[in-house]
PDB file of N, CA and C in Angstrom:
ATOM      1  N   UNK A   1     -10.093  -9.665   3.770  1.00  0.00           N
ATOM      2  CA  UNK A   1     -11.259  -9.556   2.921  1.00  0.00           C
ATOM      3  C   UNK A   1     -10.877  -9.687   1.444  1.00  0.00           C
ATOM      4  N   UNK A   2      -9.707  -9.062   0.430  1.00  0.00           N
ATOM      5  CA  UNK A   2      -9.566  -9.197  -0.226  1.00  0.00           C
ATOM      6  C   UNK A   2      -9.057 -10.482  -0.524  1.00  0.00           C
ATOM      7  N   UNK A   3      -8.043 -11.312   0.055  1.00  0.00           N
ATOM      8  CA  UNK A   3      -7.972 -12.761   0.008  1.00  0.00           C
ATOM      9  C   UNK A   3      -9.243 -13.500  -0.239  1.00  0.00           C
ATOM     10  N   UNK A   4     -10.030 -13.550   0.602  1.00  0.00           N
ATOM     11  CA  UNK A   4     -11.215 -13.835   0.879  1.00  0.00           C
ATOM     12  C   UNK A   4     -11.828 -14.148  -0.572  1.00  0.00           C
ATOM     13  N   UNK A   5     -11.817 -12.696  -0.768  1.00  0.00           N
ATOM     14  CA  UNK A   5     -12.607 -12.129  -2.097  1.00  0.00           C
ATOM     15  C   UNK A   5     -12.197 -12.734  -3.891  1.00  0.00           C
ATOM     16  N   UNK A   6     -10.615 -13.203  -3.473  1.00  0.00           N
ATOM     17  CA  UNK A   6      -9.828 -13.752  -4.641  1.00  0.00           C
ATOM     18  C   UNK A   6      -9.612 -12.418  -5.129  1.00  0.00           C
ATOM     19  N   UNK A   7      -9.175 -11.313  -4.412  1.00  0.00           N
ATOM     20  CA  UNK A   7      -9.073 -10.081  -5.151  1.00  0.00           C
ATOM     21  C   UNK A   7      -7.600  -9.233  -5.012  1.00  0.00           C
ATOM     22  N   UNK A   8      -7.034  -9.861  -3.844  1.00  0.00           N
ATOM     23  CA  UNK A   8      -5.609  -9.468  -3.975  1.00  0.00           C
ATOM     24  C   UNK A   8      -4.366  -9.431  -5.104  1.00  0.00           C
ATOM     25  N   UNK A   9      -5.018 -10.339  -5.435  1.00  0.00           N
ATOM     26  CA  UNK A   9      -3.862 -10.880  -6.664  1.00  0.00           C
ATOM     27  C   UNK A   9      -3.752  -9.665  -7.996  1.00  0.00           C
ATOM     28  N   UNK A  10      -5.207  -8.813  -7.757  1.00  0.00           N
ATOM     29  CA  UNK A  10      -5.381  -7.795  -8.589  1.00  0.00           C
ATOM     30  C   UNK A  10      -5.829  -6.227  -7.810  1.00  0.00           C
ATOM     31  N   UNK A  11      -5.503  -6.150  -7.041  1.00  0.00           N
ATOM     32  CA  UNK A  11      -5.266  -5.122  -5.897  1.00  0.00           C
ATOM     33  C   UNK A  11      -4.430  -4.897  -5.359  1.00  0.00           C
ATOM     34  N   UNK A  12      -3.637  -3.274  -5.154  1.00  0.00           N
ATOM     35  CA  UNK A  12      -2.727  -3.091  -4.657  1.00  0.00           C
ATOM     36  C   UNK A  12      -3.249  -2.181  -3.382  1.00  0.00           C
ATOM     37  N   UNK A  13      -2.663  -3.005  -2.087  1.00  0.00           N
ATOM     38  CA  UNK A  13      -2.730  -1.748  -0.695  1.00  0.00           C
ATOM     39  C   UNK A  13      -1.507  -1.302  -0.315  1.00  0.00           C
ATOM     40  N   UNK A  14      -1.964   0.356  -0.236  1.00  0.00           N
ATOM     41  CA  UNK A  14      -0.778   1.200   0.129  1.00  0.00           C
ATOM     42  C   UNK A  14      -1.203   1.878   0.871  1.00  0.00           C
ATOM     43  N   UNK A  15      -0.647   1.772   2.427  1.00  0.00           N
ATOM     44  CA  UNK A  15      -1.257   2.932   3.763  1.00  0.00           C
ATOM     45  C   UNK A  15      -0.291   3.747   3.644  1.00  0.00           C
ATOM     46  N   UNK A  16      -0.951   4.587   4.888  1.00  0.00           N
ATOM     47  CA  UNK A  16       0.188   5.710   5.374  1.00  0.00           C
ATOM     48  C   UNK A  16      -0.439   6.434   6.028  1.00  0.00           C
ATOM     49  N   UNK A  17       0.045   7.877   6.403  1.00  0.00           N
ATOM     50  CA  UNK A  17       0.072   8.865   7.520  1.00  0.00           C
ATOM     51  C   UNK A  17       0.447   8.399   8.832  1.00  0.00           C
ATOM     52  N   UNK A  18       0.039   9.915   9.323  1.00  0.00           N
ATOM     53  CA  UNK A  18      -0.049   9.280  11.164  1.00  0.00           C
ATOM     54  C   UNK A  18       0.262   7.905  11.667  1.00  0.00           C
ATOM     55  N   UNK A  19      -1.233   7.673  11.728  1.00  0.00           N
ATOM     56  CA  UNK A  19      -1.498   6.522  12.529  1.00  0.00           C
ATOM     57  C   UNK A  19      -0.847   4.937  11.940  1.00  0.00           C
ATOM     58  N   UNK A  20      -0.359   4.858  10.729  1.00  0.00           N
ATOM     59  CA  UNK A  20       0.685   3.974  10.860  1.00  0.00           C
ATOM     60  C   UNK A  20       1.948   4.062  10.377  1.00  0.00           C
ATOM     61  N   UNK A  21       2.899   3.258  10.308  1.00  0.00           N
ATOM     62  CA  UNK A  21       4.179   3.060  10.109  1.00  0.00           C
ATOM     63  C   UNK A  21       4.462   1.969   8.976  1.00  0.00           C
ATOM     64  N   UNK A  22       6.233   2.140   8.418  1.00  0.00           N
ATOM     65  CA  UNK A  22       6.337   1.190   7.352  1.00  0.00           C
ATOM     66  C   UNK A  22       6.542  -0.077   7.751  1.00  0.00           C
ATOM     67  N   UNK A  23       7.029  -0.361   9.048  1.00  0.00           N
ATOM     68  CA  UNK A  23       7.038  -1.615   9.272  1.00  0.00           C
ATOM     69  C   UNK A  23       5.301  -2.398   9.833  1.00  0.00           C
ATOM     70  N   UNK A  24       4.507  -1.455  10.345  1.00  0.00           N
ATOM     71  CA  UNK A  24       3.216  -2.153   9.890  1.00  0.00           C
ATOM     72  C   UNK A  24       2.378  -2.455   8.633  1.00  0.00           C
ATOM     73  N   UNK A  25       2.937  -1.749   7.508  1.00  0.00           N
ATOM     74  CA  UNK A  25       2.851  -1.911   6.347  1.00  0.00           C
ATOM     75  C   UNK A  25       3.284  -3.467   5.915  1.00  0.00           C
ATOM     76  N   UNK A  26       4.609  -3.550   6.229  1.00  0.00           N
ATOM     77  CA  UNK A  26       5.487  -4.640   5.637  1.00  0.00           C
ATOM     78  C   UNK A  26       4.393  -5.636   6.525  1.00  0.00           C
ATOM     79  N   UNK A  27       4.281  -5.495   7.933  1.00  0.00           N
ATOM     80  CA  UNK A  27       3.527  -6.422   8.607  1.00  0.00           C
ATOM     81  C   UNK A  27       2.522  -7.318   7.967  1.00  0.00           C
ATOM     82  N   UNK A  28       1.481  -6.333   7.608  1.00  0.00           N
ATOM     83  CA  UNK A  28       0.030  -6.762   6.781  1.00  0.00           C
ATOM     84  C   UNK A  28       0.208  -6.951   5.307  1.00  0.00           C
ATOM     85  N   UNK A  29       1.216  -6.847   4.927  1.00  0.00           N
ATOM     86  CA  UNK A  29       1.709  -6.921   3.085  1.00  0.00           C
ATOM     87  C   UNK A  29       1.278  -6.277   2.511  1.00  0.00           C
ATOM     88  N   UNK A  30       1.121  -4.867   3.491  1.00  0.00           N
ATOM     89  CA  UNK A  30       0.753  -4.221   1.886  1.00  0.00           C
ATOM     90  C   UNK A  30       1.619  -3.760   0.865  1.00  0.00           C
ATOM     91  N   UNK A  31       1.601  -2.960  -0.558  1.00  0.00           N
ATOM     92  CA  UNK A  31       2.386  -2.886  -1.381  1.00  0.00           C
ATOM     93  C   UNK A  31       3.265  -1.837  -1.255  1.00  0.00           C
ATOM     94  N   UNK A  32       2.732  -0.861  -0.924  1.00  0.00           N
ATOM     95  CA  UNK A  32       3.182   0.408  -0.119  1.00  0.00           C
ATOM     96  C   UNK A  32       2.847   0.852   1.112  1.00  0.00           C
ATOM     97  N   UNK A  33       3.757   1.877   1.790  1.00  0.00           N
ATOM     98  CA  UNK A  33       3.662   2.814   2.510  1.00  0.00           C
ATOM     99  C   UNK A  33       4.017   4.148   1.796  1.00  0.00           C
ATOM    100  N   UNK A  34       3.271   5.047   2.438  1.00  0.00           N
ATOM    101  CA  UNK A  34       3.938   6.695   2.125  1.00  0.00           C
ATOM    102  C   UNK A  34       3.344   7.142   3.501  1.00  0.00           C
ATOM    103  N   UNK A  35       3.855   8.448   3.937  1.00  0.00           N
ATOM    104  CA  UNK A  35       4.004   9.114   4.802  1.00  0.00           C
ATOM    105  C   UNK A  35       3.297   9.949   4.618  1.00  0.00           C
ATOM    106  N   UNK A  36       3.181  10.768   3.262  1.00  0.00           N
ATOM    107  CA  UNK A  36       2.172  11.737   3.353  1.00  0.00           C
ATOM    108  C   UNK A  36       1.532  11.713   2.101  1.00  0.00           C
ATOM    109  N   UNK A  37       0.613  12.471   1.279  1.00  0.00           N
ATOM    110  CA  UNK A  37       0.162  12.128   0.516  1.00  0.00           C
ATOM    111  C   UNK A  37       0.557  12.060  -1.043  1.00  0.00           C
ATOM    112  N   UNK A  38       1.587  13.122  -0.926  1.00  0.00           N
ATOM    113  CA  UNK A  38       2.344  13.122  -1.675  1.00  0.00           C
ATOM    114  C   UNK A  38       3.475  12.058  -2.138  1.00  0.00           C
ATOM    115  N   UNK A  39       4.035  11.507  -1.057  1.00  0.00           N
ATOM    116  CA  UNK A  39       4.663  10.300  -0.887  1.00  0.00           C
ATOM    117  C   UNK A  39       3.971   9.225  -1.476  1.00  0.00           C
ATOM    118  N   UNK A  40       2.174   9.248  -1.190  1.00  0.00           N
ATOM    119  CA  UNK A  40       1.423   8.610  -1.509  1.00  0.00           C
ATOM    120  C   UNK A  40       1.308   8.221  -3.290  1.00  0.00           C
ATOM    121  N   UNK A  41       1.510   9.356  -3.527  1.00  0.00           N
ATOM    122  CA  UNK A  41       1.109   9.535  -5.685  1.00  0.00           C
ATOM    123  C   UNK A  41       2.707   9.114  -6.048  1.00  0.00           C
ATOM    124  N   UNK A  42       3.353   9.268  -5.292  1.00  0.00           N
ATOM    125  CA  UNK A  42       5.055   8.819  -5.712  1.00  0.00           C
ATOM    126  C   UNK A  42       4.572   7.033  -5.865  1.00  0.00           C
ATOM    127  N   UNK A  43       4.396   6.371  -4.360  1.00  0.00           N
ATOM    128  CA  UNK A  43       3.752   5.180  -4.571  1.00  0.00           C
ATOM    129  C   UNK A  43       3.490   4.581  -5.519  1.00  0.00           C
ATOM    130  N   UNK A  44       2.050   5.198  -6.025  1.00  0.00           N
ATOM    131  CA  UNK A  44       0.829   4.640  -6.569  1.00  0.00           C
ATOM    132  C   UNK A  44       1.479   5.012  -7.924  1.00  0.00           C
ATOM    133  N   UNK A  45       2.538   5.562  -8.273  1.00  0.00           N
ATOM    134  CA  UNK A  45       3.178   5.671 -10.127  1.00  0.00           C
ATOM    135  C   UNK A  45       4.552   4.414 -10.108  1.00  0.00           C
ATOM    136  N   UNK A  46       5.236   4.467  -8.847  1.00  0.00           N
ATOM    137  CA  UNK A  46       6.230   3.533  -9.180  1.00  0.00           C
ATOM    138  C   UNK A  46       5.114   2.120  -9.380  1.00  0.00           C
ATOM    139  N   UNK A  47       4.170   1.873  -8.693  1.00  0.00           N
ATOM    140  CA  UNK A  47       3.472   0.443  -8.385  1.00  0.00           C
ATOM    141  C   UNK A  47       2.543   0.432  -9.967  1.00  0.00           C
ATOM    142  N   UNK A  48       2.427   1.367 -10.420  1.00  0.00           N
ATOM    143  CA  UNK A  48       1.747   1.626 -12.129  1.00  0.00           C
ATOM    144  C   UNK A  48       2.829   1.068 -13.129  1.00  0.00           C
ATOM    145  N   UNK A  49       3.700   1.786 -12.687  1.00  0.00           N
ATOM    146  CA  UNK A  49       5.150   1.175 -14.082  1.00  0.00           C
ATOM    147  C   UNK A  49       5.864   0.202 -14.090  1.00  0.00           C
ATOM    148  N   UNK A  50       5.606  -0.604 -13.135  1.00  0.00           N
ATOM    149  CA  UNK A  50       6.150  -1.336 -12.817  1.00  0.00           C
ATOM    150  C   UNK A  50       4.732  -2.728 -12.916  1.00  0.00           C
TER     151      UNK A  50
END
């Protein structure tokens, strides 16, 4: 959808918990994985400063 949308290029996806894993992450491209949510805000600051 975001392809779709021409919106990836300015969107970052980062899953996690449970129900998935980092190599389904890497699968679908997203930018991140974290594990928990905390892992999550670690993420979403390296993918800011960078």
């Amino acid at each position: 959808a975001l392809d779709a949308e021409g919106l990836r290029a300015k969107t970052k996806v980062i899953i996690g918990g449970g129900p998935v894993s980092e190599r389904f992450a890497e699968q679908i491209g997203a930018d991140a994985y974290a594990f928990d949510a905390v892992a999550g805000v670690r993420a979403i600051k390296e993918l800011i400063a960078n």
